[in-house]
Protein backbone atom coordinates (compact mmCIF):
# COMPACT_ATOMS: atom_id res chain seq x y z
CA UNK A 1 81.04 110.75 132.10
CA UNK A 2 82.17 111.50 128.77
CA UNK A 3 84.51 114.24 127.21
CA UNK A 4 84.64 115.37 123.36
CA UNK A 5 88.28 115.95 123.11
CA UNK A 6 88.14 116.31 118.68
CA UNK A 7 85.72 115.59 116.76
CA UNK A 8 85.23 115.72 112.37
CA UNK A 9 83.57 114.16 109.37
CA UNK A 10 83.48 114.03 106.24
CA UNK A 11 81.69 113.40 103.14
CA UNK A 12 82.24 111.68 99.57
CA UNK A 13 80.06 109.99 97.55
CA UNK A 14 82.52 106.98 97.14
CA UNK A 15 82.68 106.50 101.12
CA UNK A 16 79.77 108.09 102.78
CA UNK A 17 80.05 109.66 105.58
CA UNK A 18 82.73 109.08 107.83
CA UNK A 19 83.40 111.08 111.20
CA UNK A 20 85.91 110.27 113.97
CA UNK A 21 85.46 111.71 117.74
CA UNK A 22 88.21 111.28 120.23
CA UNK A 23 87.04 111.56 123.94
CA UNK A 24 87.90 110.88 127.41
CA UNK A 25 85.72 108.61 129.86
CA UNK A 26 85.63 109.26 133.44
CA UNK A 27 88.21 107.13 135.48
CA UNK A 28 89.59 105.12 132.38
CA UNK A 29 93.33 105.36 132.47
CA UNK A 30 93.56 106.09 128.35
CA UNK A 31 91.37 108.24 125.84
CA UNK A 32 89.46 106.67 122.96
CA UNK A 33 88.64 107.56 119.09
CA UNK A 34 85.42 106.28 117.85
CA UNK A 35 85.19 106.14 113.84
CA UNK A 36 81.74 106.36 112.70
CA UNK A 37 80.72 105.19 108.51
CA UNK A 38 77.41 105.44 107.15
CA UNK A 39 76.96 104.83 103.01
CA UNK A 40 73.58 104.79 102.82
CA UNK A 41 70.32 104.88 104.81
CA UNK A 42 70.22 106.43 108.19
CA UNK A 43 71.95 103.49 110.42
CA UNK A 44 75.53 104.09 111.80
CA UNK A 45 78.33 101.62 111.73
CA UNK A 46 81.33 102.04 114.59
CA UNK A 47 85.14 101.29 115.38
CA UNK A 48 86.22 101.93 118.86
CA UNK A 49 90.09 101.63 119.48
CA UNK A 50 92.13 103.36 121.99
CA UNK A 51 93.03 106.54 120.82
CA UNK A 52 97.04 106.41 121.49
CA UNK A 53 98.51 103.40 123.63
CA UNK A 54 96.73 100.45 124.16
CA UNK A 55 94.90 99.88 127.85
CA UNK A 56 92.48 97.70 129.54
CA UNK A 57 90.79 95.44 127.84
CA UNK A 58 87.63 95.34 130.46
CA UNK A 59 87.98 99.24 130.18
CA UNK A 60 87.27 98.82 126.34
CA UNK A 61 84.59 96.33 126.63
CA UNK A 62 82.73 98.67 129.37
CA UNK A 63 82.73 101.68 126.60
CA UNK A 64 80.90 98.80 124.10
CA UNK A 65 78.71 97.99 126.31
CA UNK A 66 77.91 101.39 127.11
CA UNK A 67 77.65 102.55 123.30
CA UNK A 68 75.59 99.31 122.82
CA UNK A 69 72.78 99.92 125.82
CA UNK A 70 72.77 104.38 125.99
CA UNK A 71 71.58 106.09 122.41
CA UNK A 72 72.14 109.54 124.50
CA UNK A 73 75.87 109.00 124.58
CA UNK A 74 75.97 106.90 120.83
CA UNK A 75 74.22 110.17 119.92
CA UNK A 76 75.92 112.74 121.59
CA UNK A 77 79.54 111.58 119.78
CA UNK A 78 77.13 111.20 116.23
CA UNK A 79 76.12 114.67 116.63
CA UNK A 80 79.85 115.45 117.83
CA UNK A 81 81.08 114.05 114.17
CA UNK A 82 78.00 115.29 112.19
CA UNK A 83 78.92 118.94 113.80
CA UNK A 84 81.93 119.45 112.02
CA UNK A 85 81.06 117.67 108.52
CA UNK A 86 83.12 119.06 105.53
CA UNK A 87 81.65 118.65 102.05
């Protein structure tokens, strides 16, 4: 359903942690880049834009709604980011 096309993160003490994971969903007609934040504590904050050109707006909502109601795949690009953390 999902493919990890790049994934990285990094770390500062001004910012937190900030990772960004560009990936492919089955049968959408454009790729995606999540960027994740987290300053403190253990929650995650999001962006989700298309990664190049713009495309469907339902498209877009469908991978929010999906990020919103599956923690495998809201995991799966965390752990994707957290991977590659440099310090």
């Amino acid at each position: 359903m999902i493919t990890i096309l790049e994934s990285s993160m990094t770390h500062s003490k001004e910012d937190g942690y900030v990772g960004k994971v560009e990936f492919r969903v089955d049968n959408h007609k454009q790729p995606y880049e999540i960027t994740l934040y987290r300053k403190k504590g253990k929650e995650w904050s999001y962006s989700l834009n298309f990664l190049k050109d713009s495309g469907g707006e339902e498209e877009i909502e469908a991978v929010e709604e999906l990020l919103e109601e599956n923690d495998e795949i809201y995991e799966l690009l965390v752990e994707a980011a957290k991977s590659k953390l440099q310090e």
